[in-house]
PDB file of N, CA and C in Angstrom:
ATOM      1  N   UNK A   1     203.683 167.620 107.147  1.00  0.00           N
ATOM      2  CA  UNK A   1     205.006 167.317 107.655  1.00  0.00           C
ATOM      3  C   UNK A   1     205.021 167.507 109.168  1.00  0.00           C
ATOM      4  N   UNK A   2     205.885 166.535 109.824  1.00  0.00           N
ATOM      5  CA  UNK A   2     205.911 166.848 110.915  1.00  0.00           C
ATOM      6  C   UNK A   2     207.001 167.428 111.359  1.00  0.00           C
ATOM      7  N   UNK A   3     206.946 168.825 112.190  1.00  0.00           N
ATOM      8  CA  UNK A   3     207.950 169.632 112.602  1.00  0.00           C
ATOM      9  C   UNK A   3     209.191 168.788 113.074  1.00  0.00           C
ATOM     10  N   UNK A   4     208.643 168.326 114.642  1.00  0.00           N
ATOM     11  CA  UNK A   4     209.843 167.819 115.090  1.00  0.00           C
ATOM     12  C   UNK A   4     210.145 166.495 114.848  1.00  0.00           C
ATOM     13  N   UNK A   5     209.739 165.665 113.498  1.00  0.00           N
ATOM     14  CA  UNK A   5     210.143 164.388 113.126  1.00  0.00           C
ATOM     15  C   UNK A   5     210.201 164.413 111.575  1.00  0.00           C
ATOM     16  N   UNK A   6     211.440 164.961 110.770  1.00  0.00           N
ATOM     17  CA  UNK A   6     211.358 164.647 109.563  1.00  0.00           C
ATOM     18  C   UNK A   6     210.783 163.484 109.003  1.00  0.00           C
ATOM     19  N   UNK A   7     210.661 162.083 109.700  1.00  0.00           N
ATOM     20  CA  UNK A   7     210.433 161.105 109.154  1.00  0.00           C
ATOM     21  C   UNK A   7     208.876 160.789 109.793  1.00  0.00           C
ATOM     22  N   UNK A   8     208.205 161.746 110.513  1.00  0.00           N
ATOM     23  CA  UNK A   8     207.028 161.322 111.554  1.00  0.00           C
ATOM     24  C   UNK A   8     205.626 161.760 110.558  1.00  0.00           C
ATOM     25  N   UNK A   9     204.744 161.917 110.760  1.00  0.00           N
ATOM     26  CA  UNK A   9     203.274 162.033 110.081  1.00  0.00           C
ATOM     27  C   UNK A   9     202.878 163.191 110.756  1.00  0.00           C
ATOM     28  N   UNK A  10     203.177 163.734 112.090  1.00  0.00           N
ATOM     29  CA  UNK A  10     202.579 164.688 113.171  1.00  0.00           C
ATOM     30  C   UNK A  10     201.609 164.009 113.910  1.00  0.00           C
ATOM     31  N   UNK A  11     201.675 162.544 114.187  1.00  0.00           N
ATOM     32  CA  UNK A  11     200.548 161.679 115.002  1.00  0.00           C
ATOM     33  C   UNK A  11     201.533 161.704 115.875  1.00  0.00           C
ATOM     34  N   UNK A  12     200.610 162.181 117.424  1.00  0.00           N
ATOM     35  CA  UNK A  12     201.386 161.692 118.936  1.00  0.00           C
ATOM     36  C   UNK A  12     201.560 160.406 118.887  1.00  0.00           C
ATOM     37  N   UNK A  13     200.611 159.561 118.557  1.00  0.00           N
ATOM     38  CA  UNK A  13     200.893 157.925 118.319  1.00  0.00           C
ATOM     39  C   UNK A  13     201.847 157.435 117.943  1.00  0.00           C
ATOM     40  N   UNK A  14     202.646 157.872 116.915  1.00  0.00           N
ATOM     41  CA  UNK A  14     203.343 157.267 116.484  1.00  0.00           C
ATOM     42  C   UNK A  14     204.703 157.275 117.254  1.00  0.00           C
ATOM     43  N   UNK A  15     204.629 158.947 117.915  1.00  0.00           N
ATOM     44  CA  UNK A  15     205.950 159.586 118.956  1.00  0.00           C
ATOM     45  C   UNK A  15     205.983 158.789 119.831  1.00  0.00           C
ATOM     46  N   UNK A  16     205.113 158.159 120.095  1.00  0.00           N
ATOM     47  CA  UNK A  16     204.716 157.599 121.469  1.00  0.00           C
ATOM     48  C   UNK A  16     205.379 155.621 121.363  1.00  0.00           C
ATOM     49  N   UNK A  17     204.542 155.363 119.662  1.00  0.00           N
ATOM     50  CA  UNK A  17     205.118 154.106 119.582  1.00  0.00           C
ATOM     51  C   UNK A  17     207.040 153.893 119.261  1.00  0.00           C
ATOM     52  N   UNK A  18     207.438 154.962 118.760  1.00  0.00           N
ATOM     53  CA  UNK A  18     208.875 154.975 118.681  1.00  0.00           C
ATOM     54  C   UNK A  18     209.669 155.520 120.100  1.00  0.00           C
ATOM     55  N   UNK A  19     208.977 155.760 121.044  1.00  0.00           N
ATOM     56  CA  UNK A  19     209.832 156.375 122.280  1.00  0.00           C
ATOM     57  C   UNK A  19     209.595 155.019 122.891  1.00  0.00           C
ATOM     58  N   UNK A  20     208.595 153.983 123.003  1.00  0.00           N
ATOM     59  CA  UNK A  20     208.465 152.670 123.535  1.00  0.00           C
ATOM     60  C   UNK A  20     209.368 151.790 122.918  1.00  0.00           C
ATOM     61  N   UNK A  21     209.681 151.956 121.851  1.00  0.00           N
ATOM     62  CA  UNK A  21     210.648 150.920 120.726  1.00  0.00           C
ATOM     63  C   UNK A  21     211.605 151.414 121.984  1.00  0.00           C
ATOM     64  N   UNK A  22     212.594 152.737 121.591  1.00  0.00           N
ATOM     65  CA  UNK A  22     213.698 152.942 121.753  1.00  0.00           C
ATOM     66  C   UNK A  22     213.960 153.154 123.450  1.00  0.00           C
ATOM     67  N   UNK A  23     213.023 153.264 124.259  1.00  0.00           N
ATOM     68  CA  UNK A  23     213.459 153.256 125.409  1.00  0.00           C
ATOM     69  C   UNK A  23     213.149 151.379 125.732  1.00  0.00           C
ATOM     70  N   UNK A  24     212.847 150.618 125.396  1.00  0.00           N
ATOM     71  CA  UNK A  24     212.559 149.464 125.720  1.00  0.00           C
ATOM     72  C   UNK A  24     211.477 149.505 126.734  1.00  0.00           C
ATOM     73  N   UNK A  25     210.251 150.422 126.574  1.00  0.00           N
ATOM     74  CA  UNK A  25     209.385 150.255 127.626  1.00  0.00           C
ATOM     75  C   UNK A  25     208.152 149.767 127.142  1.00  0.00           C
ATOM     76  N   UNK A  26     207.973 148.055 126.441  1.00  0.00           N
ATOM     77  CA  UNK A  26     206.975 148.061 126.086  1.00  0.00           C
ATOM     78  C   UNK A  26     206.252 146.864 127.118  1.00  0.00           C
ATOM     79  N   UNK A  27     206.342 146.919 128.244  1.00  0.00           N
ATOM     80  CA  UNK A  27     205.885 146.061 129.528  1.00  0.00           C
ATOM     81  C   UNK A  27     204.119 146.621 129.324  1.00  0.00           C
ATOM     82  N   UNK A  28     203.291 146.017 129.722  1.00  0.00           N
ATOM     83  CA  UNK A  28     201.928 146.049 130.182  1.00  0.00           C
ATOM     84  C   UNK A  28     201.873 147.031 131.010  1.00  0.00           C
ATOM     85  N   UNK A  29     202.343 147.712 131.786  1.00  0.00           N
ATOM     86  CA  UNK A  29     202.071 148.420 132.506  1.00  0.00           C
ATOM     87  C   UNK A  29     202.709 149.926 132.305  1.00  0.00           C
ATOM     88  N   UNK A  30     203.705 149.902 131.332  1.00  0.00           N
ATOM     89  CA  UNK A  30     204.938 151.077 130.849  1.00  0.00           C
ATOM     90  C   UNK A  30     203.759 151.751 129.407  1.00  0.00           C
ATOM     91  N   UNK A  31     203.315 150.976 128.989  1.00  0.00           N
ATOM     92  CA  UNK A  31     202.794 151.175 127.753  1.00  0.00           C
ATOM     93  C   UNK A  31     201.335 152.248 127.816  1.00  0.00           C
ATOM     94  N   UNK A  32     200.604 151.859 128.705  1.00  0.00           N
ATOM     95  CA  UNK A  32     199.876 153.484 128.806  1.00  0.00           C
ATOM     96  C   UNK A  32     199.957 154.817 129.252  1.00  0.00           C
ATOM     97  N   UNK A  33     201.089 154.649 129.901  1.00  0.00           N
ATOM     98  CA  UNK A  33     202.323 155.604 130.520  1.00  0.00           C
ATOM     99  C   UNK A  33     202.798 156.527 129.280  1.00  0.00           C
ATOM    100  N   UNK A  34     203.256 155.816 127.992  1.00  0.00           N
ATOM    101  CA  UNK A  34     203.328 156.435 127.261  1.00  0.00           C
ATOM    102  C   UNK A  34     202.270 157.394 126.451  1.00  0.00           C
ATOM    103  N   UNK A  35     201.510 156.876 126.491  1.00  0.00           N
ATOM    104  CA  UNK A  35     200.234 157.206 126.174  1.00  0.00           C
ATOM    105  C   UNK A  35     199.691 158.404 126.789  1.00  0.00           C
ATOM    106  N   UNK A  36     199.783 158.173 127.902  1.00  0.00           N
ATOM    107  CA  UNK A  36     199.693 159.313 128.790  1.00  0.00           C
ATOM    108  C   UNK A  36     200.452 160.350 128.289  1.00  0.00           C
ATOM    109  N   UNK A  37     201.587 160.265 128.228  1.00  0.00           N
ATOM    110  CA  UNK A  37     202.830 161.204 127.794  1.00  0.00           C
ATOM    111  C   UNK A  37     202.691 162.486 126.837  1.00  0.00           C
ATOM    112  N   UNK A  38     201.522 161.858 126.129  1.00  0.00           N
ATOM    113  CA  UNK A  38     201.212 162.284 124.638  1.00  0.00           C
ATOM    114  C   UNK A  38     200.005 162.652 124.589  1.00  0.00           C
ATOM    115  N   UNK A  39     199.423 162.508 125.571  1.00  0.00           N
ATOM    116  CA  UNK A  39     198.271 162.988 125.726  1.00  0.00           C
ATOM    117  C   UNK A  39     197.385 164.004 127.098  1.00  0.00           C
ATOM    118  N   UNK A  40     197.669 163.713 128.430  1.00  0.00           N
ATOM    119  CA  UNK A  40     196.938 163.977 129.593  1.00  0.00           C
ATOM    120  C   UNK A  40     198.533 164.931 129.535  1.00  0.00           C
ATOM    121  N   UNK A  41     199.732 164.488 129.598  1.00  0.00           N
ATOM    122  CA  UNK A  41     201.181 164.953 130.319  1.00  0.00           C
ATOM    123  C   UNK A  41     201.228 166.012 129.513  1.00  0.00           C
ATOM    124  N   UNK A  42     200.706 165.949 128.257  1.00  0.00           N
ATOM    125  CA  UNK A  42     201.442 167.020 127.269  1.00  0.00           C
ATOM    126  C   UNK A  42     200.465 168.089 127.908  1.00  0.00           C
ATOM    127  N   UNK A  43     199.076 168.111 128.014  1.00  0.00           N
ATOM    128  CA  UNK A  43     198.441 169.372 127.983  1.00  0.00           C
ATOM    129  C   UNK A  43     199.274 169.665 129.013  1.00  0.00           C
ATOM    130  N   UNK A  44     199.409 169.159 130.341  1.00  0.00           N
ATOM    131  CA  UNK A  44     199.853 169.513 131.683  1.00  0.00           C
ATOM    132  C   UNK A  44     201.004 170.380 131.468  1.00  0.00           C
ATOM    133  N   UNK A  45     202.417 169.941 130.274  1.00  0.00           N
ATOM    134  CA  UNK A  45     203.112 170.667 129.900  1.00  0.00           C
ATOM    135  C   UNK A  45     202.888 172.103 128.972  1.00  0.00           C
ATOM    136  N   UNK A  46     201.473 172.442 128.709  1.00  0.00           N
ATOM    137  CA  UNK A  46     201.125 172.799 128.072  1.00  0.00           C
ATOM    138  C   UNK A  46     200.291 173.954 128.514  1.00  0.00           C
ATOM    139  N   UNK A  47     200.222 173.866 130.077  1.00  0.00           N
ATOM    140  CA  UNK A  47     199.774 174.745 130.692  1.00  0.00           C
ATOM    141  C   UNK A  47     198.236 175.228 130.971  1.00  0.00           C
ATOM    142  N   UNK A  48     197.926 173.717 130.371  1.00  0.00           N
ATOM    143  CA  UNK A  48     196.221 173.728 129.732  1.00  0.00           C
ATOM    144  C   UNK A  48     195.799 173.159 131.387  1.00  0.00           C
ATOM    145  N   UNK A  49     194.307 174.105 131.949  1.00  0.00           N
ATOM    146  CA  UNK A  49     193.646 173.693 133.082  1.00  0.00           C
ATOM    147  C   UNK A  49     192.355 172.734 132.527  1.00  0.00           C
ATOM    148  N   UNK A  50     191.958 172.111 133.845  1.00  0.00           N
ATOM    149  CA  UNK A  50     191.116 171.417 133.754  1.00  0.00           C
ATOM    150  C   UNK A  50     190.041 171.710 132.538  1.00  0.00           C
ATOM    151  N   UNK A  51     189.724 172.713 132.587  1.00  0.00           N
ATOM    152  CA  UNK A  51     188.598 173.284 131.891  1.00  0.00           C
ATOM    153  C   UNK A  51     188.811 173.259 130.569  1.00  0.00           C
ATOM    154  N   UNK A  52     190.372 173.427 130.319  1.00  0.00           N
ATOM    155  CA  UNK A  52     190.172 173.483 128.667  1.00  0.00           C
ATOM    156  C   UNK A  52     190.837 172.318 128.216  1.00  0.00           C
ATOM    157  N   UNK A  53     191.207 171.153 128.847  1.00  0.00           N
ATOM    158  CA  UNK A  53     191.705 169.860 128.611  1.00  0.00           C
ATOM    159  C   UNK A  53     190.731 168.752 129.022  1.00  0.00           C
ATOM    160  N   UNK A  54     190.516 167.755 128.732  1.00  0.00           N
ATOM    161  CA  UNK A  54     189.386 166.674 129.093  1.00  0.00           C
ATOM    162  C   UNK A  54     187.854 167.080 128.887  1.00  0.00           C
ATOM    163  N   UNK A  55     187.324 165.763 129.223  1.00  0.00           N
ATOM    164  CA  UNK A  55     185.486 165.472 128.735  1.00  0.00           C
ATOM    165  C   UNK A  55     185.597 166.124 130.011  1.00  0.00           C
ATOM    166  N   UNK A  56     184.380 166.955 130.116  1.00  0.00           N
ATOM    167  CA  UNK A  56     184.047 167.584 131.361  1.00  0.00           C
ATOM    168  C   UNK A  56     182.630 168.742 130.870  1.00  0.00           C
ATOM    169  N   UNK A  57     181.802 168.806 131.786  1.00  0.00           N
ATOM    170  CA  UNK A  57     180.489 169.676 131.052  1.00  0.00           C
ATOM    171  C   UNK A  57     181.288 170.767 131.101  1.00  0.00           C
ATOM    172  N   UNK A  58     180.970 171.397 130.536  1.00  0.00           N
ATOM    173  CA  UNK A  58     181.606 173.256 129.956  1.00  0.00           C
ATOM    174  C   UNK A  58     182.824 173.352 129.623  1.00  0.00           C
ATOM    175  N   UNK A  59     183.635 172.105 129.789  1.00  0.00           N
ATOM    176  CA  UNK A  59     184.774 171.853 128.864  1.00  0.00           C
ATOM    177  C   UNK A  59     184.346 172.569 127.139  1.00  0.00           C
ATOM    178  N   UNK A  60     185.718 173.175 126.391  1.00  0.00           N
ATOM    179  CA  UNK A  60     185.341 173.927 125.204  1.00  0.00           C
ATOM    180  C   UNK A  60     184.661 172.569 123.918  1.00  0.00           C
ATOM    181  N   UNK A  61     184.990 171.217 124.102  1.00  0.00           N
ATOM    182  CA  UNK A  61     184.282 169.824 123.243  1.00  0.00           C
ATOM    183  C   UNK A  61     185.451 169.871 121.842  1.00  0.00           C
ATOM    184  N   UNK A  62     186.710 170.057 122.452  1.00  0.00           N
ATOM    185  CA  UNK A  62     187.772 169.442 121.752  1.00  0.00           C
ATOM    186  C   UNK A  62     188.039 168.306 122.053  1.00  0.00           C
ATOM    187  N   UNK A  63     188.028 167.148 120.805  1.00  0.00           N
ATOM    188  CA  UNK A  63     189.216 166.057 121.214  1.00  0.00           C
ATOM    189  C   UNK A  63     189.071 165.152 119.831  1.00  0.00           C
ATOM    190  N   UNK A  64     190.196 164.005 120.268  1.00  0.00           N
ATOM    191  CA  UNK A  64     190.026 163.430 118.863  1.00  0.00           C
ATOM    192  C   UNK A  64     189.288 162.050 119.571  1.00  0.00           C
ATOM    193  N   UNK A  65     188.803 161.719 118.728  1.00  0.00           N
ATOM    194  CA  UNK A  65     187.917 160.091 118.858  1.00  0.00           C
ATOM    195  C   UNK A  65     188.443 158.873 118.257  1.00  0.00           C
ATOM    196  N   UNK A  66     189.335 158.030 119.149  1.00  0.00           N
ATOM    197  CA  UNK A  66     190.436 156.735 118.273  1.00  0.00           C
ATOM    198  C   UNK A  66     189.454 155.787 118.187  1.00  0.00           C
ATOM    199  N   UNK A  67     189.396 155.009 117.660  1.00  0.00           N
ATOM    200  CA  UNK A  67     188.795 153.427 117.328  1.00  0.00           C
ATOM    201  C   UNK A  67     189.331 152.563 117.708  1.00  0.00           C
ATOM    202  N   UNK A  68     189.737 152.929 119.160  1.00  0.00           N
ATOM    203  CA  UNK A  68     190.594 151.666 119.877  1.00  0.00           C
ATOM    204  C   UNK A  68     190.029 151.689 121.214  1.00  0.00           C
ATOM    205  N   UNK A  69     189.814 150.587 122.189  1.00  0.00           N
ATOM    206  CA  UNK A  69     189.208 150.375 123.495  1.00  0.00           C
ATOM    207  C   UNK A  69     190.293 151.010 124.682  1.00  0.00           C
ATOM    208  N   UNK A  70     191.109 151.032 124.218  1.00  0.00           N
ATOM    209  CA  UNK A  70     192.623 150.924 125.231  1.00  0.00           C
ATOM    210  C   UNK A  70     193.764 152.028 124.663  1.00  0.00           C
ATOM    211  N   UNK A  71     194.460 152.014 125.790  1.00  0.00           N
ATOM    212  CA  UNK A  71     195.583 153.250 124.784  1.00  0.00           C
ATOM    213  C   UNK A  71     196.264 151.921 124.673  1.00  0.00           C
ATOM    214  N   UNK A  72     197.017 150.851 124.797  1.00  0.00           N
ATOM    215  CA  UNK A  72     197.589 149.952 124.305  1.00  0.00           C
ATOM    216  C   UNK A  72     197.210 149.412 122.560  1.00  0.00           C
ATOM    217  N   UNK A  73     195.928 149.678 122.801  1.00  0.00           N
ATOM    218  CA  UNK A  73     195.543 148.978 121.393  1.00  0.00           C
ATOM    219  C   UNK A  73     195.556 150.347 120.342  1.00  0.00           C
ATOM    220  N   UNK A  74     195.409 151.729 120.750  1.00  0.00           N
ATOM    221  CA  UNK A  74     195.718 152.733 119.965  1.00  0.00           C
ATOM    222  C   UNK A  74     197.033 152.592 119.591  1.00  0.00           C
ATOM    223  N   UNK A  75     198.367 152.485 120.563  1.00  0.00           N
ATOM    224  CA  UNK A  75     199.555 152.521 120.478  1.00  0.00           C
ATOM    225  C   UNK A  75     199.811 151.280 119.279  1.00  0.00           C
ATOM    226  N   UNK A  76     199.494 150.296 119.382  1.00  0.00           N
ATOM    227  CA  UNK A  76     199.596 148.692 119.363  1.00  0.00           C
ATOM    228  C   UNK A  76     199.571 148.817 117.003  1.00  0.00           C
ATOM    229  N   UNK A  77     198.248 149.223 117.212  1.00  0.00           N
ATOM    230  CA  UNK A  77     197.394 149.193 115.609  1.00  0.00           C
ATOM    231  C   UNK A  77     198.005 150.651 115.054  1.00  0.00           C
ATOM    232  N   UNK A  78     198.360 151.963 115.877  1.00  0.00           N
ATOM    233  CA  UNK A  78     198.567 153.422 115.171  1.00  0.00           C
ATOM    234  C   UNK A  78     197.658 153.402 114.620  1.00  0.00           C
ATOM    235  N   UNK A  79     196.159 153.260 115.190  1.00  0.00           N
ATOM    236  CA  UNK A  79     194.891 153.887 114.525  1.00  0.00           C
ATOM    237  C   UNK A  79     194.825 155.255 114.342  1.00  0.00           C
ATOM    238  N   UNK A  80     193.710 155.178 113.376  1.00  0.00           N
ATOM    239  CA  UNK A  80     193.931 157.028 112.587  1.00  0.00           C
ATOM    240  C   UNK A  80     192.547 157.409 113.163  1.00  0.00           C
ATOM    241  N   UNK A  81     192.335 158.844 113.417  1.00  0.00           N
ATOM    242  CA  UNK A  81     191.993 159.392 114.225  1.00  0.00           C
ATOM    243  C   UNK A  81     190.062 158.939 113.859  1.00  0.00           C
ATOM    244  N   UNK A  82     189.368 158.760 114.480  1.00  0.00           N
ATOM    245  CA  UNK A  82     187.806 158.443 113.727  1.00  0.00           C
ATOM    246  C   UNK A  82     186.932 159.762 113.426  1.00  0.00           C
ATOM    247  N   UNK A  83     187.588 161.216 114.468  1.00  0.00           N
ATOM    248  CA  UNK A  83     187.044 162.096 114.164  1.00  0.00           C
ATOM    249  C   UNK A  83     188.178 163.097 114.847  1.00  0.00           C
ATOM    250  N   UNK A  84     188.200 164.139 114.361  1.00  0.00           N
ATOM    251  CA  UNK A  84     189.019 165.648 115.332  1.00  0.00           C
ATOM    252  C   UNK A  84     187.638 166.272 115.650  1.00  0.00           C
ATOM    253  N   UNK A  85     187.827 167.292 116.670  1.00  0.00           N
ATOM    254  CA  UNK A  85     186.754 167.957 117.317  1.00  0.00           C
ATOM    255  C   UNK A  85     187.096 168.709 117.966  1.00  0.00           C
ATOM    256  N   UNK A  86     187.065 170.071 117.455  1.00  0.00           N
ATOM    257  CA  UNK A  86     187.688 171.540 117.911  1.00  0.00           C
ATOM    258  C   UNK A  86     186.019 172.286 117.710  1.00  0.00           C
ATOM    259  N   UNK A  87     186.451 172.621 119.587  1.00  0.00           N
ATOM    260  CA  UNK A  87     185.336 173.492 120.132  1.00  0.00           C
ATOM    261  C   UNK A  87     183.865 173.008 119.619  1.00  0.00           C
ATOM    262  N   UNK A  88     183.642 171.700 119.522  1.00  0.00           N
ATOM    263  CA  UNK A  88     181.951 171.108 119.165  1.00  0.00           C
ATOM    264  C   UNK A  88     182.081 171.203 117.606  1.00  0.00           C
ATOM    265  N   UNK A  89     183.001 171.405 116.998  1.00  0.00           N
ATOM    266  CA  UNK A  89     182.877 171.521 115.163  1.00  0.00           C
ATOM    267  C   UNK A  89     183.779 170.080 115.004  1.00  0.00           C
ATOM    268  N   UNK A  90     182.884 169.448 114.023  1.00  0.00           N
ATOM    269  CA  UNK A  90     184.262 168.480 113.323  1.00  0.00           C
ATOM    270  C   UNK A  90     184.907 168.798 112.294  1.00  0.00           C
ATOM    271  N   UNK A  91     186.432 168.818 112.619  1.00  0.00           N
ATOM    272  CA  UNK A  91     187.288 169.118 111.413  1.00  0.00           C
ATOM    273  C   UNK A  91     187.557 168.109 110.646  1.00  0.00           C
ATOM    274  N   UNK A  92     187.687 167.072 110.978  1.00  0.00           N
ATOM    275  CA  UNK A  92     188.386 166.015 109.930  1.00  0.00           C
ATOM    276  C   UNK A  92     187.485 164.365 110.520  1.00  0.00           C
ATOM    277  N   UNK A  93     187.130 163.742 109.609  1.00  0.00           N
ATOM    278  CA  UNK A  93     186.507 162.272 109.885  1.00  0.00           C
ATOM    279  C   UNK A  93     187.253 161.630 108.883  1.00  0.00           C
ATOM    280  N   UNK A  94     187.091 160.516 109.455  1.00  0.00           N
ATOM    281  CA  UNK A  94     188.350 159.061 108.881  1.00  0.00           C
ATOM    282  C   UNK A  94     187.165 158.222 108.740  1.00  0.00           C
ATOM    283  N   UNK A  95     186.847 157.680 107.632  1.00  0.00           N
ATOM    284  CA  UNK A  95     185.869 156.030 107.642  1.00  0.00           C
ATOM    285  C   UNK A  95     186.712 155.340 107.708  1.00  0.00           C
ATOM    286  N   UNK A  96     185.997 154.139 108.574  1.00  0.00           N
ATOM    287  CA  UNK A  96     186.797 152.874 108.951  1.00  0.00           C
ATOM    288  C   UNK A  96     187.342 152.499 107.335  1.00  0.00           C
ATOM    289  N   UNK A  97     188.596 151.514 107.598  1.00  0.00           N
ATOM    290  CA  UNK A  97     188.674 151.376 105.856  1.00  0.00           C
ATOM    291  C   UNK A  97     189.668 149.820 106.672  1.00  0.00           C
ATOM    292  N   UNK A  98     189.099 149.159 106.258  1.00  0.00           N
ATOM    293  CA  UNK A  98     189.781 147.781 107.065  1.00  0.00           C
ATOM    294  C   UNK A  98     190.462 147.322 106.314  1.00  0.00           C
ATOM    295  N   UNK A  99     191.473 146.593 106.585  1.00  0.00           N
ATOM    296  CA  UNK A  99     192.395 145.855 105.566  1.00  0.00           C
ATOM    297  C   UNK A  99     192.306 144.141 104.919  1.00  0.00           C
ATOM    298  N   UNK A 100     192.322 144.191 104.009  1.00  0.00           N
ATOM    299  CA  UNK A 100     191.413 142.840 103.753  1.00  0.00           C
ATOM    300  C   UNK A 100     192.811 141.315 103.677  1.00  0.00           C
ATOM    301  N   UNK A 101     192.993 140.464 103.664  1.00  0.00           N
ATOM    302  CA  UNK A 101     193.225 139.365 103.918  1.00  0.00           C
ATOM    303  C   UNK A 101     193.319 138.356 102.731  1.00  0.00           C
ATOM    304  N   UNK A 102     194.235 138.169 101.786  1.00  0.00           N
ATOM    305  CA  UNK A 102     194.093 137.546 100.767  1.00  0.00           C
ATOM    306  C   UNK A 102     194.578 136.133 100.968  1.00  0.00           C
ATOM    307  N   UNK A 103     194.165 134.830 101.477  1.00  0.00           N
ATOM    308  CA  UNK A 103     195.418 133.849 101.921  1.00  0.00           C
ATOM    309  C   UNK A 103     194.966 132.753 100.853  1.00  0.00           C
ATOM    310  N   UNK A 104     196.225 132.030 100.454  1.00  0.00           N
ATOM    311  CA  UNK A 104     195.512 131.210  99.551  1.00  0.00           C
ATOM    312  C   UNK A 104     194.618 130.309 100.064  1.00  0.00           C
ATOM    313  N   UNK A 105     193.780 129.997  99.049  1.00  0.00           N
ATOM    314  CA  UNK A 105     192.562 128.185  99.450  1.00  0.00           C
ATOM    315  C   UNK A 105     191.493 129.295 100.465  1.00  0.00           C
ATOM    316  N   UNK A 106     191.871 130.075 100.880  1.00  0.00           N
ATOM    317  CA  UNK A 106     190.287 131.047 101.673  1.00  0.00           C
ATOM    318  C   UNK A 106     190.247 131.944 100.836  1.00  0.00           C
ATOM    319  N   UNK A 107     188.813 131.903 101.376  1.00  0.00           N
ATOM    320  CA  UNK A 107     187.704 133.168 100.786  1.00  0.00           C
ATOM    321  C   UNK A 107     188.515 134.906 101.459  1.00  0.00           C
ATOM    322  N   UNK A 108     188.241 135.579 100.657  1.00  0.00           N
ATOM    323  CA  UNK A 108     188.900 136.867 101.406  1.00  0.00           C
ATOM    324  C   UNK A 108     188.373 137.590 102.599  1.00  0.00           C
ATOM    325  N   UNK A 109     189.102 137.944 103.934  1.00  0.00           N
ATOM    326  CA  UNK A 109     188.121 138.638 104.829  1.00  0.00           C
ATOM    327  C   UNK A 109     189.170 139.489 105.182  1.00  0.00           C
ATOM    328  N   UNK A 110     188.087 140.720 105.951  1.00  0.00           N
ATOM    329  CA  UNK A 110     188.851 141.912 106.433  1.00  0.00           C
ATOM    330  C   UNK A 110     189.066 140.997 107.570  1.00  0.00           C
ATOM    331  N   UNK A 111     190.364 142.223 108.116  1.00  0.00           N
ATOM    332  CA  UNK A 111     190.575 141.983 109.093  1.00  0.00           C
ATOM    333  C   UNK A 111     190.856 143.184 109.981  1.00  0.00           C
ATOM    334  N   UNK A 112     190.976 143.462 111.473  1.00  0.00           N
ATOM    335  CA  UNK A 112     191.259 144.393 111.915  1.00  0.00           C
ATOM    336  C   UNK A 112     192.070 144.390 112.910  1.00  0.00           C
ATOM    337  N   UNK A 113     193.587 143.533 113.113  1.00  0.00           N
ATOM    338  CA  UNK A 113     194.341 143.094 113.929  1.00  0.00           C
ATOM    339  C   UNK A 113     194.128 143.228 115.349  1.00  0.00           C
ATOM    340  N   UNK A 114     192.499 143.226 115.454  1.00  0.00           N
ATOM    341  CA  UNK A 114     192.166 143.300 116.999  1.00  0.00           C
ATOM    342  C   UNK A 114     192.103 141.459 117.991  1.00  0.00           C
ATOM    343  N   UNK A 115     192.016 141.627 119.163  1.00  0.00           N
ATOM    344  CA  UNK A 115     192.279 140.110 119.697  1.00  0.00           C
ATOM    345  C   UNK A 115     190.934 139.748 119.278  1.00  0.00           C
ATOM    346  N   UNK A 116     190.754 138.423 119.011  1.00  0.00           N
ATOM    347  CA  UNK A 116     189.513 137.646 118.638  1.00  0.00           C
ATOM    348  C   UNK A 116     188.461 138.054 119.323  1.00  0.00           C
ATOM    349  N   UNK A 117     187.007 137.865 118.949  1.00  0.00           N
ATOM    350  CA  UNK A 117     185.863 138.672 119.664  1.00  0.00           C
ATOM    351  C   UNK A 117     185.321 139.948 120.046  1.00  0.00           C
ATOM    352  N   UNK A 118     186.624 140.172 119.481  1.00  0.00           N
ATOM    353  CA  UNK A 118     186.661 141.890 119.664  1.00  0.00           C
ATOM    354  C   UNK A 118     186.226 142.463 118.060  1.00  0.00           C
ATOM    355  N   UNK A 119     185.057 143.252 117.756  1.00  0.00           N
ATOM    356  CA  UNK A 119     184.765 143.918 116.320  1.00  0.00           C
ATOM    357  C   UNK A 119     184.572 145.448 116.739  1.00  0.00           C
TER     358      UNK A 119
END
């Protein structure tokens, strides 16, 4: 459950894709902003220094690993996390699990609502 969203999962993603709905900030350029928000802004609110926030050598090797190129396309799909990673241990892994495509008169294919050329 998520604390501060009866109706939320506890994914920043998702906080992030409903504060873009409702503030109307989903411009190209507003949209990793949010992203930010939920991610780089929060530690900052969070009181977290360099050292124990971001990739960095002697950083503690927390973070999560998305399956998206872009924070737009994280925001975009609400991809689920590909791995968590607290202090060099993995806690939790996600296998890809793609969604498949039933249309009539075609053969069935996954798909992964990414832009064409992109796998």
């Amino acid at each position: 459950m998520d604390p501060w969203n009866p109706l939320g999962t506890g994914n920043p993603l998702q906080t992030a894709l409903v504060g873009l709905y409702a503030a109307q900030l989903t411009g190209a350029d507003e949209i990793p902003v949010a992203y930010e928000m939920v991610t780089e802004r929060a530690a900052r609110v969070l009181g977290l220094t360099a050292a124990e926030y971001g990739i960095a050598q002697g950083a503690p090797a927390s973070f999560v690993l998305l399956p998206a190129e872009t924070p737009a396309e994280a925001l975009r799909r609400q991809v689920r996390p590909r791995y968590v990673v607290a202090r060099g241990t993995v806690l939790a892994e996600t296998p890809p699990a793609p969604a498949r495509l039933n249309w009539p008169g075609e053969p069935p294919a996954d798909v992964d609502f990414r832009p064409a050329g992109r796998s």
